[in-house]
N, C-alpha and C. Protein backbone atom coordinates (compact mmCIF):
# COMPACT_ATOMS: atom_id res chain seq x y z
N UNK A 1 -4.83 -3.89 14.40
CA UNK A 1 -3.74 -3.71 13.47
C UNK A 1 -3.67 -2.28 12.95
N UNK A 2 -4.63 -1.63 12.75
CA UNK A 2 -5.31 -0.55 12.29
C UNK A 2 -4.32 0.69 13.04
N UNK A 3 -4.26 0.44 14.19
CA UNK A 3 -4.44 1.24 15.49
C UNK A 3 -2.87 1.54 15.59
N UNK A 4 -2.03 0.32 15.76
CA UNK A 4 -0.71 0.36 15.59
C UNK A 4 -0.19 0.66 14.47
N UNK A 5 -0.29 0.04 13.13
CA UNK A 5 -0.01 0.85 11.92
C UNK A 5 0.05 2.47 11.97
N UNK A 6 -1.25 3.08 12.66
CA UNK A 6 -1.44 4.40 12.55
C UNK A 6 0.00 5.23 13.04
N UNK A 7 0.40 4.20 13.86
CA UNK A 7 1.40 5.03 15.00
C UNK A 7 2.71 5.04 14.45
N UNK A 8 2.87 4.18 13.30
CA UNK A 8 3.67 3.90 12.74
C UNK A 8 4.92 2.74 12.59
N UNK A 9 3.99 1.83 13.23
CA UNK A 9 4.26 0.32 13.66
C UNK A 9 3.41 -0.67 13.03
N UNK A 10 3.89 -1.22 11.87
CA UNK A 10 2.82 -2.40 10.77
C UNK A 10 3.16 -3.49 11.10
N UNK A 11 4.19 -3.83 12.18
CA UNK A 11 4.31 -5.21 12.60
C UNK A 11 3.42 -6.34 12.61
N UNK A 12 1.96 -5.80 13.25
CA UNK A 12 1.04 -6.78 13.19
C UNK A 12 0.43 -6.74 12.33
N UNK A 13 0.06 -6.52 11.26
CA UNK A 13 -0.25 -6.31 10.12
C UNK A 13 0.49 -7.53 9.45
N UNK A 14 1.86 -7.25 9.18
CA UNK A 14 2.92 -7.99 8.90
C UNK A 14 2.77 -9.22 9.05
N UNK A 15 2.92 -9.35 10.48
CA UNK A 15 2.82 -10.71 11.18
C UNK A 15 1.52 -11.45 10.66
N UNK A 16 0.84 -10.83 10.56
CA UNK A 16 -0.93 -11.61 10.19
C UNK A 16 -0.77 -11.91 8.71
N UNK A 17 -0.08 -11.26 7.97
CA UNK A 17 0.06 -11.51 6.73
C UNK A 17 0.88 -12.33 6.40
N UNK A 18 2.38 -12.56 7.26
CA UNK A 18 3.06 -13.97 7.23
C UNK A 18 2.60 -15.32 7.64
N UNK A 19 1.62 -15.10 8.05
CA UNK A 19 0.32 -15.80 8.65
C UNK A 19 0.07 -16.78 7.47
N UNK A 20 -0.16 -16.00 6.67
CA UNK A 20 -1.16 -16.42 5.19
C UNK A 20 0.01 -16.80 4.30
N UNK A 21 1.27 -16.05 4.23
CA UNK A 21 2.08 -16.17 3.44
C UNK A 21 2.80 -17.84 3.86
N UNK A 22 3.26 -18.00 5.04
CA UNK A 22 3.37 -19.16 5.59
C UNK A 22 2.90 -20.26 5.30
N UNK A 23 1.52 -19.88 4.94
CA UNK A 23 0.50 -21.17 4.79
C UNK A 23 0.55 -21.63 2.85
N UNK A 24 1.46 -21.07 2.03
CA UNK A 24 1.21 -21.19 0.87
C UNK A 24 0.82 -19.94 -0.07
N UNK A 25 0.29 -18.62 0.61
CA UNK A 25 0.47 -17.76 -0.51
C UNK A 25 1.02 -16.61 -0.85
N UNK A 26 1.13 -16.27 -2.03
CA UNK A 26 2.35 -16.14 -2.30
C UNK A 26 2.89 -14.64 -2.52
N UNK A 27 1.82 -13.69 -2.11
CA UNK A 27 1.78 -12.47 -1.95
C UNK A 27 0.18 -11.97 -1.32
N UNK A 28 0.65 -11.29 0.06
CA UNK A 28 -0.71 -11.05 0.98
C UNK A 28 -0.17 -9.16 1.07
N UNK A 29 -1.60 -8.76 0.34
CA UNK A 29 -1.73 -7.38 0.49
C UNK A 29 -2.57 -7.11 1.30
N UNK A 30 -2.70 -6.20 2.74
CA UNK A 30 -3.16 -5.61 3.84
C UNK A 30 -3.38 -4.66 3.67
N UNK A 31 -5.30 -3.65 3.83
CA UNK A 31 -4.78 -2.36 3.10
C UNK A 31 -4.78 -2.24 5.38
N UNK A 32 -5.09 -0.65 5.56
CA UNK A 32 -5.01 -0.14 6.88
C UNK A 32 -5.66 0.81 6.84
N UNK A 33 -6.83 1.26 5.84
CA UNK A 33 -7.11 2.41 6.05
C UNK A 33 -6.20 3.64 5.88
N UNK A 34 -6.49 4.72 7.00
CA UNK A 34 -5.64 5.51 6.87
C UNK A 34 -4.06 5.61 7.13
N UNK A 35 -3.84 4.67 7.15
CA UNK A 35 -2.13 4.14 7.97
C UNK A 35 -1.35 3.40 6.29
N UNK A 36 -2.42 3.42 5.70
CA UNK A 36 -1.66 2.64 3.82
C UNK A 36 -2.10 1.53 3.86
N UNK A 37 -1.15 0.43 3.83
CA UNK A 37 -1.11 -1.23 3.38
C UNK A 37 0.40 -1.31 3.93
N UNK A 38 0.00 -2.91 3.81
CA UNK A 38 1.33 -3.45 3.65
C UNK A 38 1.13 -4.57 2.41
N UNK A 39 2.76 -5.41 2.11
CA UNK A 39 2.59 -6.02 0.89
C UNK A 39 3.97 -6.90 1.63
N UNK A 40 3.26 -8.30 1.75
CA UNK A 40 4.32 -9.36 2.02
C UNK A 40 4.79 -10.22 1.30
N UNK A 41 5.82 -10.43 0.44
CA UNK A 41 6.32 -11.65 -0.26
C UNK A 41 7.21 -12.12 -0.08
N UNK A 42 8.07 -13.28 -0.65
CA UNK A 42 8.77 -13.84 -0.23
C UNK A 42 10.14 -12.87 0.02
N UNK A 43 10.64 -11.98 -0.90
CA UNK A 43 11.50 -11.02 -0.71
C UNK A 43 11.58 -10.03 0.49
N UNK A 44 10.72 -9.48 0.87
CA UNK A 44 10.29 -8.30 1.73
C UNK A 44 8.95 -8.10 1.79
N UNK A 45 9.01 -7.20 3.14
CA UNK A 45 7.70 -6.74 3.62
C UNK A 45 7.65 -4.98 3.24
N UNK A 46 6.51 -4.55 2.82
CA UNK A 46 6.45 -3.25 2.13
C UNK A 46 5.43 -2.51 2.91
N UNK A 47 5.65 -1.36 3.26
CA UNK A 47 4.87 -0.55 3.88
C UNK A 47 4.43 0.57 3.05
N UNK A 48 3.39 1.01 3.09
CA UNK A 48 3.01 2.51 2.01
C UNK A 48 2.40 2.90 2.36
N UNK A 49 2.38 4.55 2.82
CA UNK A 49 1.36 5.44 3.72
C UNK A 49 1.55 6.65 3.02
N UNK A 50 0.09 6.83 2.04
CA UNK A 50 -0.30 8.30 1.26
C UNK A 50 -0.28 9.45 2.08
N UNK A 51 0.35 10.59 1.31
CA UNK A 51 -0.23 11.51 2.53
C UNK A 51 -1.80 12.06 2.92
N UNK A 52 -1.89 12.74 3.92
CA UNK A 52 -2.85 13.15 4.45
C UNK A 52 -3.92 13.63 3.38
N UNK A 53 -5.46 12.79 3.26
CA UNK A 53 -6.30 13.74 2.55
C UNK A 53 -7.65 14.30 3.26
N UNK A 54 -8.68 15.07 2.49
CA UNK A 54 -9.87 15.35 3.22
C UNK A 54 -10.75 13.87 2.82
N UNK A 55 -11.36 13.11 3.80
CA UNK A 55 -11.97 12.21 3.97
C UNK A 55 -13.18 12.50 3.53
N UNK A 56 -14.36 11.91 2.07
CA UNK A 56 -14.95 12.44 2.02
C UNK A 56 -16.20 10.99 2.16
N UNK A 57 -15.51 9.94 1.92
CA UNK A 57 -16.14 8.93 1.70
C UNK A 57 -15.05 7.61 2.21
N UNK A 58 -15.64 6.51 2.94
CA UNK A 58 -14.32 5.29 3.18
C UNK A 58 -15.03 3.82 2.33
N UNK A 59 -16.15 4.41 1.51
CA UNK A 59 -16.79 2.64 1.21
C UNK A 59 -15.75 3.14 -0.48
N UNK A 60 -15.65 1.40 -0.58
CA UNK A 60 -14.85 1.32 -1.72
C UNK A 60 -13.42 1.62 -1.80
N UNK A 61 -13.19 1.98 -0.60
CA UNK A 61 -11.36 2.39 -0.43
C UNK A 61 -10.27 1.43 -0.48
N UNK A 62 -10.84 0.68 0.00
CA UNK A 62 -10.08 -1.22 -0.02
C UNK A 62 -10.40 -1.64 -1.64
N UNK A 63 -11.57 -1.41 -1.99
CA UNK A 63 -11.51 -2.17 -3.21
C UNK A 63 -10.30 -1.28 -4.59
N UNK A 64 -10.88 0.10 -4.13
CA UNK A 64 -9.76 0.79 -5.19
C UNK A 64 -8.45 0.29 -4.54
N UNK A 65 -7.73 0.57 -3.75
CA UNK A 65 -6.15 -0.35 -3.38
C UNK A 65 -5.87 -1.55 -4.33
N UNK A 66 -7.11 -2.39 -4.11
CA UNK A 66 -6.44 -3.62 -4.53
C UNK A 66 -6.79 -3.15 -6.29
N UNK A 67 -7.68 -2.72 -6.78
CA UNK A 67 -7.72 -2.54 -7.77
C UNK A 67 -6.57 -2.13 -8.85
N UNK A 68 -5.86 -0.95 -8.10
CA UNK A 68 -4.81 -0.17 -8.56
C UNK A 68 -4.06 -0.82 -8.48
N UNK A 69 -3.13 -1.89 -7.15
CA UNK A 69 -2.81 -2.45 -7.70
C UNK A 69 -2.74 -3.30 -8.28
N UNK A 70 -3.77 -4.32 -8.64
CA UNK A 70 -3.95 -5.47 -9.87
C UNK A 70 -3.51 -4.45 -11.30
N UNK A 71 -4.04 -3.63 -11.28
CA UNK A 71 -3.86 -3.01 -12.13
C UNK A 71 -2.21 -2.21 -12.68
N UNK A 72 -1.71 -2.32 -11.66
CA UNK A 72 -0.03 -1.64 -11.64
C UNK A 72 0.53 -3.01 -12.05
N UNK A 73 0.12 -4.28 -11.96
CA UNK A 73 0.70 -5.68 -11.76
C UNK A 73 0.57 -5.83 -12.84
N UNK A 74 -0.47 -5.79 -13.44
CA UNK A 74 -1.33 -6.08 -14.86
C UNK A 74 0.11 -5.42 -15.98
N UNK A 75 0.65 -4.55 -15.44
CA UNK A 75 1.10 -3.67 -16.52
C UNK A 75 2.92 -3.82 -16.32
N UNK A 76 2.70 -4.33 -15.62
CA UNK A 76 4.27 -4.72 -15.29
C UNK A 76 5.30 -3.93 -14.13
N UNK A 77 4.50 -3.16 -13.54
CA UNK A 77 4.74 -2.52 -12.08
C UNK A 77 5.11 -3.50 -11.29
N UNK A 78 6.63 -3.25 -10.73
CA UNK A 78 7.31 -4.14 -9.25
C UNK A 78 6.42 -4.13 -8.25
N UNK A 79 6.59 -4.92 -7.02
CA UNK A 79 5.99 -5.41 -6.08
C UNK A 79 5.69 -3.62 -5.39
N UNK A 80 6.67 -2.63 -4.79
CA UNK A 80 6.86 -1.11 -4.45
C UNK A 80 5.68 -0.29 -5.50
N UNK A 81 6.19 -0.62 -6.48
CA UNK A 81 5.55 0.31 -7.77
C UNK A 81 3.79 0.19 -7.35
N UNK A 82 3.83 -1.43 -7.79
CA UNK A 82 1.82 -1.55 -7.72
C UNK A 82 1.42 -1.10 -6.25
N UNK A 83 2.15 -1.19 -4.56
CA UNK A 83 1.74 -0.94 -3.60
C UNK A 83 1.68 0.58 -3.44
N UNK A 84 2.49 1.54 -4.28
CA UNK A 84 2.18 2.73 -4.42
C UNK A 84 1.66 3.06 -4.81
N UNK A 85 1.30 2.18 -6.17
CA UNK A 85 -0.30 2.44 -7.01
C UNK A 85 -1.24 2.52 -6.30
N UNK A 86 -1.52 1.22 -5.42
CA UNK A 86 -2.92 0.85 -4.81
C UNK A 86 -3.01 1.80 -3.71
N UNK A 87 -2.04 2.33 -2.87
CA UNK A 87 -2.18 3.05 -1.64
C UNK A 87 -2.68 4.79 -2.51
N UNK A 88 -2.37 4.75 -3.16
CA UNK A 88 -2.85 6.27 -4.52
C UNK A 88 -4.26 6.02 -4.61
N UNK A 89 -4.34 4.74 -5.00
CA UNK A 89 -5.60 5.07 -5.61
C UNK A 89 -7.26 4.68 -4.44
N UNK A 90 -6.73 4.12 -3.52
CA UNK A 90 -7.23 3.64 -2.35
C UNK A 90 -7.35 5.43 -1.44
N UNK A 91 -6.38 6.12 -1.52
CA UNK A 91 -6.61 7.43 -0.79
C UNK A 91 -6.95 8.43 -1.43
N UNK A 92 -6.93 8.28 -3.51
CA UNK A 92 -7.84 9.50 -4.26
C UNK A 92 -9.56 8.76 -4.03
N UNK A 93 -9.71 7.42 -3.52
CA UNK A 93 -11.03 7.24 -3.95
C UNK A 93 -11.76 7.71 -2.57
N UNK A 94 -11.11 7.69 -1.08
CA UNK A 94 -11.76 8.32 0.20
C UNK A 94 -11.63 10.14 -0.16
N UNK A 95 -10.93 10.64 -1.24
CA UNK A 95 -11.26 12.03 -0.86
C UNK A 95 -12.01 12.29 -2.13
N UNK A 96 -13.19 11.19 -2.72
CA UNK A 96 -14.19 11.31 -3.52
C UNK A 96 -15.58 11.43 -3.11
N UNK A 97 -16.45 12.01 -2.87
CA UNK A 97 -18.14 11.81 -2.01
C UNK A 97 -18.68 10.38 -3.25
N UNK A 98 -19.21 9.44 -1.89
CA UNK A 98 -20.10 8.62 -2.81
C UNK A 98 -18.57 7.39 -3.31
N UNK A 99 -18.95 6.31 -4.10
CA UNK A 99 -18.36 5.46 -4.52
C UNK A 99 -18.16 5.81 -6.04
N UNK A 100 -17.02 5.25 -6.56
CA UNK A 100 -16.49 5.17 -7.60
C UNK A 100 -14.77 5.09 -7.96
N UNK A 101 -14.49 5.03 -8.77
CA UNK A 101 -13.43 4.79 -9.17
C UNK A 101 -12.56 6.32 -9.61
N UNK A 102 -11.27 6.42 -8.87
CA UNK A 102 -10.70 7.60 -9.33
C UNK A 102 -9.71 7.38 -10.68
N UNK A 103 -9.77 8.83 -11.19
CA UNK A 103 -8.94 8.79 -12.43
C UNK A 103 -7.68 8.94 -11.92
N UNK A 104 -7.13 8.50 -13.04
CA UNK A 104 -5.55 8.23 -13.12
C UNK A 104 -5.16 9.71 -12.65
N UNK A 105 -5.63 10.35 -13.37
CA UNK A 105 -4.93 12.13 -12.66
C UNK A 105 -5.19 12.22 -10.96
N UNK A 106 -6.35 11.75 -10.53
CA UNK A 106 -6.90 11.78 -9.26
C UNK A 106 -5.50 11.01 -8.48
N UNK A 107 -5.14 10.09 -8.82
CA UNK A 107 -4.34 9.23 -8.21
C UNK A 107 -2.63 9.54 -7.90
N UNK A 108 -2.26 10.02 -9.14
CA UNK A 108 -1.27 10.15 -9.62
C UNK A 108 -0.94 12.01 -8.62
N UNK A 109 -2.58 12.64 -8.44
CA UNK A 109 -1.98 13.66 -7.26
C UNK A 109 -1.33 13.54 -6.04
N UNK A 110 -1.57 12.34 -5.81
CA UNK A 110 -1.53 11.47 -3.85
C UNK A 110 -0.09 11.43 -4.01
N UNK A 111 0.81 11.75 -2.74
CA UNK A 111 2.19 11.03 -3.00
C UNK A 111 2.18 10.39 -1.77
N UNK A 112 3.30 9.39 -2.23
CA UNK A 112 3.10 7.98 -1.25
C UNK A 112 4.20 7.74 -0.88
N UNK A 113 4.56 7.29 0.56
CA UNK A 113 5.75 6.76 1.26
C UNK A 113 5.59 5.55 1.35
N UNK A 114 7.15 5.06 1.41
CA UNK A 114 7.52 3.67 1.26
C UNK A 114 8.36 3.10 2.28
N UNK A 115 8.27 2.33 3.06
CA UNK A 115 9.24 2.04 3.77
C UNK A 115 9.06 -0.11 3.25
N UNK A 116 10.26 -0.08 3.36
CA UNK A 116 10.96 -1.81 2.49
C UNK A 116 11.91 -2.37 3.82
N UNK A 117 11.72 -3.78 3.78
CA UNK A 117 12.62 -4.65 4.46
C UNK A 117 12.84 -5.81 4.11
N UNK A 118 13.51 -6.34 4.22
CA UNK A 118 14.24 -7.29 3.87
C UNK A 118 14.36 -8.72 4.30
N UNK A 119 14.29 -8.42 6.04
CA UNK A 119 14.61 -9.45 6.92
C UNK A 119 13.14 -10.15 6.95
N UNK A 120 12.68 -11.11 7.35
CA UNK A 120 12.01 -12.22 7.94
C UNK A 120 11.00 -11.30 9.14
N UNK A 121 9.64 -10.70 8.68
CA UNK A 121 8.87 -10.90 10.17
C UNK A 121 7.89 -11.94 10.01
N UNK A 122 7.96 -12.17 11.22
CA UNK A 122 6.96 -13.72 11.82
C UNK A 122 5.65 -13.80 11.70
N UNK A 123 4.72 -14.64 11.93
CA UNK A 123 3.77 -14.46 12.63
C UNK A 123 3.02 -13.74 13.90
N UNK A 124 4.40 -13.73 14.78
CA UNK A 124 3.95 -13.31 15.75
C UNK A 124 4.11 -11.85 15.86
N UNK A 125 4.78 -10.94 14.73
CA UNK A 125 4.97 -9.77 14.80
C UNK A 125 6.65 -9.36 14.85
N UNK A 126 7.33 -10.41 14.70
CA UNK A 126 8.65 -9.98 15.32
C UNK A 126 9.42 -9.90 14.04
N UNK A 127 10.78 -9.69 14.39
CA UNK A 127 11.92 -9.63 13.27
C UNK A 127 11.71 -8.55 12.65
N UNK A 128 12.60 -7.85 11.60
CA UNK A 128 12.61 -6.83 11.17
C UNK A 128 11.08 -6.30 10.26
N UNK A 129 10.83 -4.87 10.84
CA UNK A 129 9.79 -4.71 10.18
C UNK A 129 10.08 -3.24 9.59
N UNK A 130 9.40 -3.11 8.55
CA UNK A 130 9.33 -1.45 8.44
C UNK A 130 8.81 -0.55 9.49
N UNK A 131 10.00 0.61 9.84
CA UNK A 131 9.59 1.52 10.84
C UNK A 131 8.74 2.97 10.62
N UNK A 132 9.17 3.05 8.83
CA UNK A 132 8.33 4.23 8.53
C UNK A 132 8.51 4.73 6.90
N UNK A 133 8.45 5.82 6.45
CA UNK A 133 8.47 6.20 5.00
C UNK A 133 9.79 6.42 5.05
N UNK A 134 10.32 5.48 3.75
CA UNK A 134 11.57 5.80 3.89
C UNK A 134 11.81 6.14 2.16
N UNK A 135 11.12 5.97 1.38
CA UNK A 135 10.95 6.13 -0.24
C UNK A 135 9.53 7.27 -0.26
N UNK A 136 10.01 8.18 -0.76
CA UNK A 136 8.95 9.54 -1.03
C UNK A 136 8.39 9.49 -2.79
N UNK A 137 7.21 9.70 -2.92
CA UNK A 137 7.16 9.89 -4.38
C UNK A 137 5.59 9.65 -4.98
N UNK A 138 5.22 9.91 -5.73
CA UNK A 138 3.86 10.39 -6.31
C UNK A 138 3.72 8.95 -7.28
N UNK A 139 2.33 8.59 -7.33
CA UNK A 139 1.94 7.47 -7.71
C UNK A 139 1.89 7.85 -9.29
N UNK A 140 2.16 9.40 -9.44
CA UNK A 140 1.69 9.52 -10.88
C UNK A 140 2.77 9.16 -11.84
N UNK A 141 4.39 9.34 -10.90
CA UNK A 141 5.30 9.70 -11.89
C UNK A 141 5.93 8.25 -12.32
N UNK A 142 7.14 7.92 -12.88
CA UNK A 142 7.88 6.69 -13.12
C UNK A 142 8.70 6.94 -13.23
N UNK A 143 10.23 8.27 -12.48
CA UNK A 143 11.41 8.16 -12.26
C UNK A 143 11.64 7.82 -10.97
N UNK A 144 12.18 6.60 -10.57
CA UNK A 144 12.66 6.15 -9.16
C UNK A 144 11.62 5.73 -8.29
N UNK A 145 11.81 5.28 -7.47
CA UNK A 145 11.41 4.04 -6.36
C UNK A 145 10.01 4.74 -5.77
N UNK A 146 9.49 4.01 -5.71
CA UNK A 146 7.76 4.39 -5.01
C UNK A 146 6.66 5.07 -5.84
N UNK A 147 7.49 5.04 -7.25
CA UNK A 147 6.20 5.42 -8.12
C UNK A 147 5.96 4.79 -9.29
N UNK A 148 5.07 5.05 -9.60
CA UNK A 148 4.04 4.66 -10.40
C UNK A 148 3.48 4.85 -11.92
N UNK A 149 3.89 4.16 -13.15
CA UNK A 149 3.36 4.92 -14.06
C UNK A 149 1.56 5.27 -14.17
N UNK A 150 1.10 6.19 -14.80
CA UNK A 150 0.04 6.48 -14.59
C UNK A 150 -1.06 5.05 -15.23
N UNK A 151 -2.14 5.35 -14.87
CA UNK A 151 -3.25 4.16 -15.04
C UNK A 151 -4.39 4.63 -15.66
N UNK A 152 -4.27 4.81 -16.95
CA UNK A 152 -5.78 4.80 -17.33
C UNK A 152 -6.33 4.11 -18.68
């Protein structure tokens, strides 16, 4: 999933996550490493890919994602908003040495692309999926789509 995401294809990602969503729940977040996450609910499928950082560390990178966004959710951040959170704070915590948690400033430097859809993908990967960043914007700020108020 990893591999294709990278290329800029989250279909299977998607699909594995309608997987779960199918079965009863009710929002399945996928991170990808360096390729972002995705975020499936009943509305749409969400794609979010930070830009490029220096890799300094990858343990704990999944846990900050989901952290940030529980934490964007916690506070009343849309489904876009918290997945820009978590993909922020999931890519300030790999350009940290060692484990820990990044600060809200750390996070809020990352800017994050968004690509949103609408239509129905499957299980098997099919139907409309996000093709790429189509919402630009910094996890730090809170004017317009793909960002984030800050977290601390």
């Amino acid at each position: 999933m990893e591999s294709s995401a990278a290329e800029g294809n989250p279909a299977a990602a998607i699909g594995a996550a309608r997987v779960l969503f199918d079965q009863g729940v009710p929002q399945v977040l996928v991170t990808l490493g360096a390729a972002g996450a995705v975020l499936v609910s009943e509305d749409a499928a969400r794609h979010a890919v930070a830009d490029p950082v220096t890799v300094r560390s990858t343990v704990g990178a999944g846990d900050c994602c989901l952290a940030g966004f529980l934490l964007a959710r916690s506070r009343g951040a849309d489904d876009s908003e918290a997945l820009a959170t978590g993909v922020a704070y999931g890519s300030a915590a790999v350009s940290m040495s060692g484990t820990g948690w990044p600060t809200p400033e750390q996070a809020a430097s990352i800017p994050v692309g968004m690509a949103l859809t609408t239509g129905r993908a499957t299980a098997r990967g099919t139907g409309d999926v996000p093709t790429g960043p189509a919402i630009r914007g910094s996890a730090g700020g809170s004017q317009g789509p793909g960002r984030s108020p800050p977290l601390d």
